[in-house]
Protein backbone atom coordinates (compact mmCIF):
# COMPACT_ATOMS: atom_id res chain seq x y z
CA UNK A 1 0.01 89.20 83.60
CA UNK A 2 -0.65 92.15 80.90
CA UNK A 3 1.34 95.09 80.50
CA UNK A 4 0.16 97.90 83.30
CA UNK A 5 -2.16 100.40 81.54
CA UNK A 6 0.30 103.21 83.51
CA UNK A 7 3.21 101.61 81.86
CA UNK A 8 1.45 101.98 78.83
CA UNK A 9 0.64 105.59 79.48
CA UNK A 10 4.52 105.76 80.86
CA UNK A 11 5.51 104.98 76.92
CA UNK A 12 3.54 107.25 75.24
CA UNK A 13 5.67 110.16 77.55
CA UNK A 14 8.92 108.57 76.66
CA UNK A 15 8.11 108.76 73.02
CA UNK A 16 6.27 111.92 73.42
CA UNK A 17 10.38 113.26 73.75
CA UNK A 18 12.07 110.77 72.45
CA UNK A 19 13.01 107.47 74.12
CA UNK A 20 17.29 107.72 74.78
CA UNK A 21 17.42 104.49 73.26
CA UNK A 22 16.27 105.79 69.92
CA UNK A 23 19.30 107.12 68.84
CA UNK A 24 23.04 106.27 68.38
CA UNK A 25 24.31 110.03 69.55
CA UNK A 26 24.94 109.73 73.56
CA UNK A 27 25.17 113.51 73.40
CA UNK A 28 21.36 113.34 72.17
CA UNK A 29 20.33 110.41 74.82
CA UNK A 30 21.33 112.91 77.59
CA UNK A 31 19.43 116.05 76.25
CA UNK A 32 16.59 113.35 76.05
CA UNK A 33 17.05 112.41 79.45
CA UNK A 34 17.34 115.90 80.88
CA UNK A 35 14.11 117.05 78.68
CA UNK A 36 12.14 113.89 81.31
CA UNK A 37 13.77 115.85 84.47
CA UNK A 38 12.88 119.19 82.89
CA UNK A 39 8.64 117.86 82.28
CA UNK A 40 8.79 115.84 85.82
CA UNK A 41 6.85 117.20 88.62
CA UNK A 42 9.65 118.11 91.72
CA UNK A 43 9.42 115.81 94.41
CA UNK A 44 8.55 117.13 97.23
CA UNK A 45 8.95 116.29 101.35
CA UNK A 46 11.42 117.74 103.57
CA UNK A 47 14.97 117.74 103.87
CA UNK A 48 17.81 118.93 106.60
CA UNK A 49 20.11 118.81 103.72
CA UNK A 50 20.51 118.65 99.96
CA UNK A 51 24.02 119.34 99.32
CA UNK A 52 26.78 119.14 96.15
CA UNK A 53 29.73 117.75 96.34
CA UNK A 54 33.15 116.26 94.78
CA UNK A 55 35.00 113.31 96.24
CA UNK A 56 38.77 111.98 94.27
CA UNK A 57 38.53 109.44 91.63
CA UNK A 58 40.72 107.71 90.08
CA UNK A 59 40.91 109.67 87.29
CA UNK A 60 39.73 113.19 89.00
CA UNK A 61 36.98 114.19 90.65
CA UNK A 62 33.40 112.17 91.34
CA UNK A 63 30.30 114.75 91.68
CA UNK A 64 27.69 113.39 94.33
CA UNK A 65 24.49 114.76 95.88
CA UNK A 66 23.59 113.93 99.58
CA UNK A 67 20.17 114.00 101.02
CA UNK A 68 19.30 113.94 104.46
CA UNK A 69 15.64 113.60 105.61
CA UNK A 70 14.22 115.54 108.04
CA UNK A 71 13.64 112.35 110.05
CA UNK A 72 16.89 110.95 110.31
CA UNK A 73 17.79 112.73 113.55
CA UNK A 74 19.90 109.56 114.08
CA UNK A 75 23.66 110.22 114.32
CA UNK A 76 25.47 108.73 112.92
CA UNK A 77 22.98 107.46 111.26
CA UNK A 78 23.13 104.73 107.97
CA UNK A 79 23.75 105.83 104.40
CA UNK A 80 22.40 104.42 100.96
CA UNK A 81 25.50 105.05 98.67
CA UNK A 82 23.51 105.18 95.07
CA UNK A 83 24.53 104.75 91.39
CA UNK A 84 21.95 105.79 88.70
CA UNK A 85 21.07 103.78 85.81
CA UNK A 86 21.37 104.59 82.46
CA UNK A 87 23.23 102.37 80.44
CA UNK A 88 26.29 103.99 81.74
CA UNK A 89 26.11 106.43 78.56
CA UNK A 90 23.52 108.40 79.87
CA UNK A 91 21.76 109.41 83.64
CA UNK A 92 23.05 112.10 85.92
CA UNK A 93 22.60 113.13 89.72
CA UNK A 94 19.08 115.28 88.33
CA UNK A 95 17.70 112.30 86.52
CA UNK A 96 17.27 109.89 89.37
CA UNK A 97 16.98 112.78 92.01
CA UNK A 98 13.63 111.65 92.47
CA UNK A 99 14.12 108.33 93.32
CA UNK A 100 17.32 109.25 96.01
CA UNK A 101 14.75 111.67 97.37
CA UNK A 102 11.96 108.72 97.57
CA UNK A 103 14.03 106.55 99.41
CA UNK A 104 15.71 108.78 101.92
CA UNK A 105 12.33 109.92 103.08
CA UNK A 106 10.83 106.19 103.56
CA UNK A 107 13.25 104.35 105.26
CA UNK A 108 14.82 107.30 106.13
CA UNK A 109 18.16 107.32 105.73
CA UNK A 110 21.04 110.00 104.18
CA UNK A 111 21.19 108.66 100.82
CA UNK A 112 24.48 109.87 98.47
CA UNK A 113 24.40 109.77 94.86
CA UNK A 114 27.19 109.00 93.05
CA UNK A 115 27.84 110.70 89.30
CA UNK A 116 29.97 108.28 87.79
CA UNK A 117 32.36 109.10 84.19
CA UNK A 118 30.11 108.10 81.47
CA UNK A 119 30.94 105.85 78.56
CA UNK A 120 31.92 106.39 75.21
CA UNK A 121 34.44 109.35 76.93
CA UNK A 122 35.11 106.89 79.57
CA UNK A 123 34.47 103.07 78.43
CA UNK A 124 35.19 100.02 80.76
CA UNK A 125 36.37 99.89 83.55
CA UNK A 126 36.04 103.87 84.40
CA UNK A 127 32.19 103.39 86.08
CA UNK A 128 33.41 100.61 87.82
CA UNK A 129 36.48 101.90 89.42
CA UNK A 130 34.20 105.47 89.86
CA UNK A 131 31.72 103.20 91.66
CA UNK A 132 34.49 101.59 93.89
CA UNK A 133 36.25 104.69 94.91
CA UNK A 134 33.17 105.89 95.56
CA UNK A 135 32.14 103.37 98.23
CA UNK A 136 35.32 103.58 99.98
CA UNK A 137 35.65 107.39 99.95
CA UNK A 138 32.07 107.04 101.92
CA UNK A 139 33.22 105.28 104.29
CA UNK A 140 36.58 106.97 105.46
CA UNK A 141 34.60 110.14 105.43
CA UNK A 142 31.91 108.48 107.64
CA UNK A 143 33.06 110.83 110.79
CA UNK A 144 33.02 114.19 108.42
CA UNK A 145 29.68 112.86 106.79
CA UNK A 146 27.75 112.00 110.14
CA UNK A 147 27.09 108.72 109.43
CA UNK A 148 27.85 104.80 110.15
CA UNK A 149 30.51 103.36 108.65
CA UNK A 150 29.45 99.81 109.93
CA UNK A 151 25.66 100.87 108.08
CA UNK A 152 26.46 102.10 104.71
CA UNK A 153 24.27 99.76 101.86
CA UNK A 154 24.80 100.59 97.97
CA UNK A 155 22.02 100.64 95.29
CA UNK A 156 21.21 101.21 92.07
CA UNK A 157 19.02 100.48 88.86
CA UNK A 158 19.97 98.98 85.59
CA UNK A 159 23.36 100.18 85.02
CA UNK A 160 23.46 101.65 88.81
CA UNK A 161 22.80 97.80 90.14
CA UNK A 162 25.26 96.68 87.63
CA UNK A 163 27.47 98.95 89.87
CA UNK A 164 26.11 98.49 93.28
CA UNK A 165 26.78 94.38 92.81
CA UNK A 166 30.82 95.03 91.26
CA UNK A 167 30.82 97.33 94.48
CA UNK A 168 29.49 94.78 96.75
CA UNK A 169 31.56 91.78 94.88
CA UNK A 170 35.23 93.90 95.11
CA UNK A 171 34.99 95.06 98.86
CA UNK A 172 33.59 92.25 100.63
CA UNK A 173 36.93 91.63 101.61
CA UNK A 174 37.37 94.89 102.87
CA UNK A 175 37.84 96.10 106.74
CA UNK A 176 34.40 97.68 106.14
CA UNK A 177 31.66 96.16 103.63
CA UNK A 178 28.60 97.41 102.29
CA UNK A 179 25.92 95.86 104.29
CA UNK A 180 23.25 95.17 102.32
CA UNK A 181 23.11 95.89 98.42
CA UNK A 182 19.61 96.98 96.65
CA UNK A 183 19.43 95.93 92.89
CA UNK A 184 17.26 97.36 90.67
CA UNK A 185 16.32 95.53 87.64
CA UNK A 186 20.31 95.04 87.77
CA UNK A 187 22.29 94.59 84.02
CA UNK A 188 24.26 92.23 85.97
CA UNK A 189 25.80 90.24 82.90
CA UNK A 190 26.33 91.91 79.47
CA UNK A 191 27.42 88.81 77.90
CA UNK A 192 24.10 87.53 77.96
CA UNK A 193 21.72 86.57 74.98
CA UNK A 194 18.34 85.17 73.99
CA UNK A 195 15.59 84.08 77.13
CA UNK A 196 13.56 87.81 78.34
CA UNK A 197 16.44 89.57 76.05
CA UNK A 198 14.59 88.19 72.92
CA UNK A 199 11.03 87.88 74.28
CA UNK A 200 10.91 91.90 75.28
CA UNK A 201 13.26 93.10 72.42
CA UNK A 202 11.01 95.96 71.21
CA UNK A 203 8.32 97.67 72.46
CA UNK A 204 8.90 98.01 76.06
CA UNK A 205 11.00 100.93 76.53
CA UNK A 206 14.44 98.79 75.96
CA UNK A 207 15.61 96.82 73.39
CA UNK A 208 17.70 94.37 72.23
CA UNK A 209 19.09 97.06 69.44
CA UNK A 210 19.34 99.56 72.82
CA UNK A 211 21.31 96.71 75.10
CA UNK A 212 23.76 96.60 71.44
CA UNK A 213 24.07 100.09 71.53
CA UNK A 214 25.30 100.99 75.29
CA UNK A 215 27.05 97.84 75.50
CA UNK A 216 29.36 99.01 72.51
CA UNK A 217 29.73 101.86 74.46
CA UNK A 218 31.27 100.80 77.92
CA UNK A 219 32.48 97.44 76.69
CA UNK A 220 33.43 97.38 73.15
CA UNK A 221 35.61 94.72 73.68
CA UNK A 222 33.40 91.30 73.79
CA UNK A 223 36.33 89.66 75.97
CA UNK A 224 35.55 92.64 78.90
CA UNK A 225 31.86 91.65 79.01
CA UNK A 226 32.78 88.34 80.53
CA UNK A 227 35.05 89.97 83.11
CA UNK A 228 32.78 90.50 86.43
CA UNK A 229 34.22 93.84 87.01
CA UNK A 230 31.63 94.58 84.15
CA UNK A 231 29.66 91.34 84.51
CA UNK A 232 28.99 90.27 88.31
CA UNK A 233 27.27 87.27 87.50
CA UNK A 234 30.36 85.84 85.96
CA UNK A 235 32.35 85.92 89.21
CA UNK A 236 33.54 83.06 89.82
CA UNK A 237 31.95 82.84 93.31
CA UNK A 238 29.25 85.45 95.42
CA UNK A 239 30.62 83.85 98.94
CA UNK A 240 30.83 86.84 101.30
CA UNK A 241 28.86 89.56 99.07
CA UNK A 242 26.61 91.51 101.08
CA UNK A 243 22.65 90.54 101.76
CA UNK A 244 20.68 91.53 98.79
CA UNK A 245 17.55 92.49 97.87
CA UNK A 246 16.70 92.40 93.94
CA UNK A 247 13.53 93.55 91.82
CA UNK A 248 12.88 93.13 88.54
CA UNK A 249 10.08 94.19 85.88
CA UNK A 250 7.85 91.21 84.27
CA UNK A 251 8.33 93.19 80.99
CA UNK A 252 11.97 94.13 81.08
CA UNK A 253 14.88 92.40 78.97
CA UNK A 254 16.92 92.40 82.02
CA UNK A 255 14.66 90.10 83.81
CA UNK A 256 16.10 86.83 83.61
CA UNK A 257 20.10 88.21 84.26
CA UNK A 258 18.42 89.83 87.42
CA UNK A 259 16.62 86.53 88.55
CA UNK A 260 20.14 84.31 87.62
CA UNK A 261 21.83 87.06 90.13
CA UNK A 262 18.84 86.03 92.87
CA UNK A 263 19.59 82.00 92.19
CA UNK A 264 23.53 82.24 92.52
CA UNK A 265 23.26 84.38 95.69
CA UNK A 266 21.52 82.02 97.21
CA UNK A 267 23.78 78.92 95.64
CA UNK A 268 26.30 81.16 97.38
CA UNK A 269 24.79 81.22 100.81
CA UNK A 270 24.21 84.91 100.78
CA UNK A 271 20.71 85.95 101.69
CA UNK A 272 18.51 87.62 99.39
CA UNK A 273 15.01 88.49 98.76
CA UNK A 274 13.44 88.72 95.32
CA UNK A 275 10.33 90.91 94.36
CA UNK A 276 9.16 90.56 90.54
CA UNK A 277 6.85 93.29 89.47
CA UNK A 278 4.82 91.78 87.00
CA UNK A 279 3.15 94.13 84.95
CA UNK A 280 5.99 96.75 84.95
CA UNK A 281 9.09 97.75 82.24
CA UNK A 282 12.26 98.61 82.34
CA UNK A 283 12.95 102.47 84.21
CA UNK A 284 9.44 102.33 85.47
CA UNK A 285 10.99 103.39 88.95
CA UNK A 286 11.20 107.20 88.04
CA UNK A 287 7.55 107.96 86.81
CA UNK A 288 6.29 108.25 90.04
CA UNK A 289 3.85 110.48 88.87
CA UNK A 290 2.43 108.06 86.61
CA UNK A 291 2.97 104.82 87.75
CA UNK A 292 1.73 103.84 91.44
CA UNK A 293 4.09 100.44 91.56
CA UNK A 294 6.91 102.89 91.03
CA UNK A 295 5.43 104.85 95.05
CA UNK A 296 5.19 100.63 95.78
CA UNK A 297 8.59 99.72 95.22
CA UNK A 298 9.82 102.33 97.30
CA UNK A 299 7.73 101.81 99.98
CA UNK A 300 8.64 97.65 99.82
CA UNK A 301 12.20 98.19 98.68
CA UNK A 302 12.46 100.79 102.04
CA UNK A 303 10.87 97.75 103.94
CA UNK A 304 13.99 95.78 103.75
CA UNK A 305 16.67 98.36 103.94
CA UNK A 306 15.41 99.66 107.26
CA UNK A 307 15.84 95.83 108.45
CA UNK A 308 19.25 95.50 106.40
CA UNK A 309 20.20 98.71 109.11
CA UNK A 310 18.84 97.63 111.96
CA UNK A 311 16.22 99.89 112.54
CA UNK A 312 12.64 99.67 113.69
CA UNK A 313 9.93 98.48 111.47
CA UNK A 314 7.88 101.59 110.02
C-alpha cells in the first residue's frame, strides 16, 4: 500500500508552519500547534451545548470542554471522556476540538475533553494521574452532568490513547469502569525500539528523533518508561480492562506498539477490534479537511462505540 496522495498533501501543510516535532522548544511546538487550529476550517453541525469547565486534580485544577449534540436527547445519556494527543508536551482542548466535535455528532454522544498538565512543567506521572482523576471526577458528577455513569467510554490518540488505556488499566477494579476504551494510534509502550519505529523514522510526520524528544520530556527517567502507568503494554496482565477498539496508521512509527496492545488484549480475553488504515500517518485524524479516511474513521470508529453503549445501529 503507498502513502495516500492526501497524506502527502497533509505534509506539505504541516511543513508549510512548521511540523511540532521540528524543534526542541515545547513553548514553540504549541504556537505550532495553535497556528494548525488558527488555518483549520471550524467544524461545523449543531450543538445543545459547548461548555468550559474545571474539575480538581491532583495537583489543581483540570480544564475540560463538553459537547453535547443536538441529537442526544437521551438522558442520561453515555459520555466519551477524551484525552488529546500530542506527545504529552503539546495539544490542547482547541487542537483536537474538531475531532470531539466529529465524534459527538456521529455516534452521538456528550463527549468531554480532558486538558491534561503538560510535560516538561509537569513530567511523569502528572498526565497520568490528570487522566485518572479525570475519569473518576466524570463519573461521580454523572447526576450533575446528565449522563450514565454505567456508559461512560474513554478515548484518545497517540499520547491521548496512551492515556485512555492507563485509565482503562487503573480503574477496572473500580465500582464503576469505563466501558469500552477507543485507541487511537495509541503510544502504548515508550520503552519500545526498532520494528515500524525504525522503518517510518523520518518522513512521515513523526520520527524516531520526535519519539526521543517528547519521551525525554514526560519520562526522562528510562526506568519510568517500563512502568505501565506510562507504558500499558508492560502491565503485567490486561484481565478485566475494558472492550477496546484500536486503529492504527500503515505509515506511523506507533504501529506495531498499537498492534502488540490488539494481540495482548486478546491473550487477555478482553475483546477488541482492530482497524489498520493503510495508507495513512501519524495525526492524520485532524485534517478532516484534507484527508477523507480521517471523515472514515469517525464514521467506523462511531460504528463501534454506539454498540460499546448499547444503542441502535445508525
Amino acid at each position: 500500500m503507498a502513502l495516500d496522495p492526501q497524506c502527502v498533501e497533509l505534509m506539505a501543510a504541516i511543513n508549510d508552519i512548521g511540523s511540532p516535532f521540528d524543534t526542541d522548544d515545547p513553548v514553540e511546538a504549541r504556537r505550532r500547534v495553535q497556528e494548525s487550529v488558527d488555518r483549520a476550517k471550524p467544524y461545523g453541525g449543531r450543538f445543545s451545548a459547548v461548555e468550559n469547565g474545571s474539575l480538581d486534580g491532583p495537583e489543581g485544577a483540570i480544564v475540560y470542554r463538553l459537547y453535547r449534540p443536538e441529537d442526544a436527547a437521551e438522558s442520561p445519556g453515555p459520555v466519551l471522556v477524551y484525552y488529546h494527543g500530542g506527545g504529552m508536551v503539546f495539544g490542547s482542548l482547541d487542537s483536537h476540538d474538531p475531532i470531539c466535535r466529529a465524534i459527538a455528532e456521529a455516534v452521538p454522544c456528550t463527549v468531554i475533553s480532558i486538558g491534561y498538565r503538560l510535560a516538561p512543567e509537569t513530567p511523569f506521572p502528572g498526565a497520568a494521574e490528570d487522566a485518572i482523576a479525570a475519569f473518576r471526577w466524570v463519573v461521580a458528577q454523572a447526576e450533575r452532568l446528565g449522563i450514565d455513569p454505567t456508559r461512560v467510554a474513554v478515548g484518545g490518540d497517540s499520547a491521548g490513547g496512551n492515556l485512555a488505556a492507563v485509565v482503562s488499566n487503573e480503574t477496572r477494579g473500580d465500582p464503576i469502569p469505563p466501558c469500552f476504551q477507543w485507541l487511537i494510534y495509541p503510544n502504548v509502550d515508550l520503552a519500545a525500539e526498532g520494528g515500524s519505529i525504525d522503518a517510518f523514522a523520518e518522513g512521515y510526520f513523526l520520527t524516531k528523533s520526535a519519539m526521543d524528544w517528547y519521551k525525554n520530556f514526560y519520562a526522562p527517567d528510562p526506568a519510568s518508561r517500563l512502568n505501565p502507568l506510562c507504558s500499558p503494554l508492560r502491565a503485567e496482565s490486561l484481565v478485566g480492562v475494558a472492550p477496546a477498539l484500536v486503529t492504527t496508521a500503515g505509515f506511523d512509527p506507533l504501529k506495531d506498539e498499537g498492534r502488540a496492545y490488539v494481540e495482548k488484549l486478546k491473550a487477555d480475553g478482553v475483546p477488541v477490534e482492530y482497524i489498520d488504515y493503510p495508507g495513512m500517518i501519524h495525526g492524520y485524524l485532524r485534517a478532516f479537511a484534507i484527508v477523507d479516511v480521517a471523515r472514515q474513521t469517525i464514521v467506523e470508529s462511531a460504528r463501534s462505540i454506539r454498540a460499546a453503549f448499547g444503542m441502535p445501529a445508525a
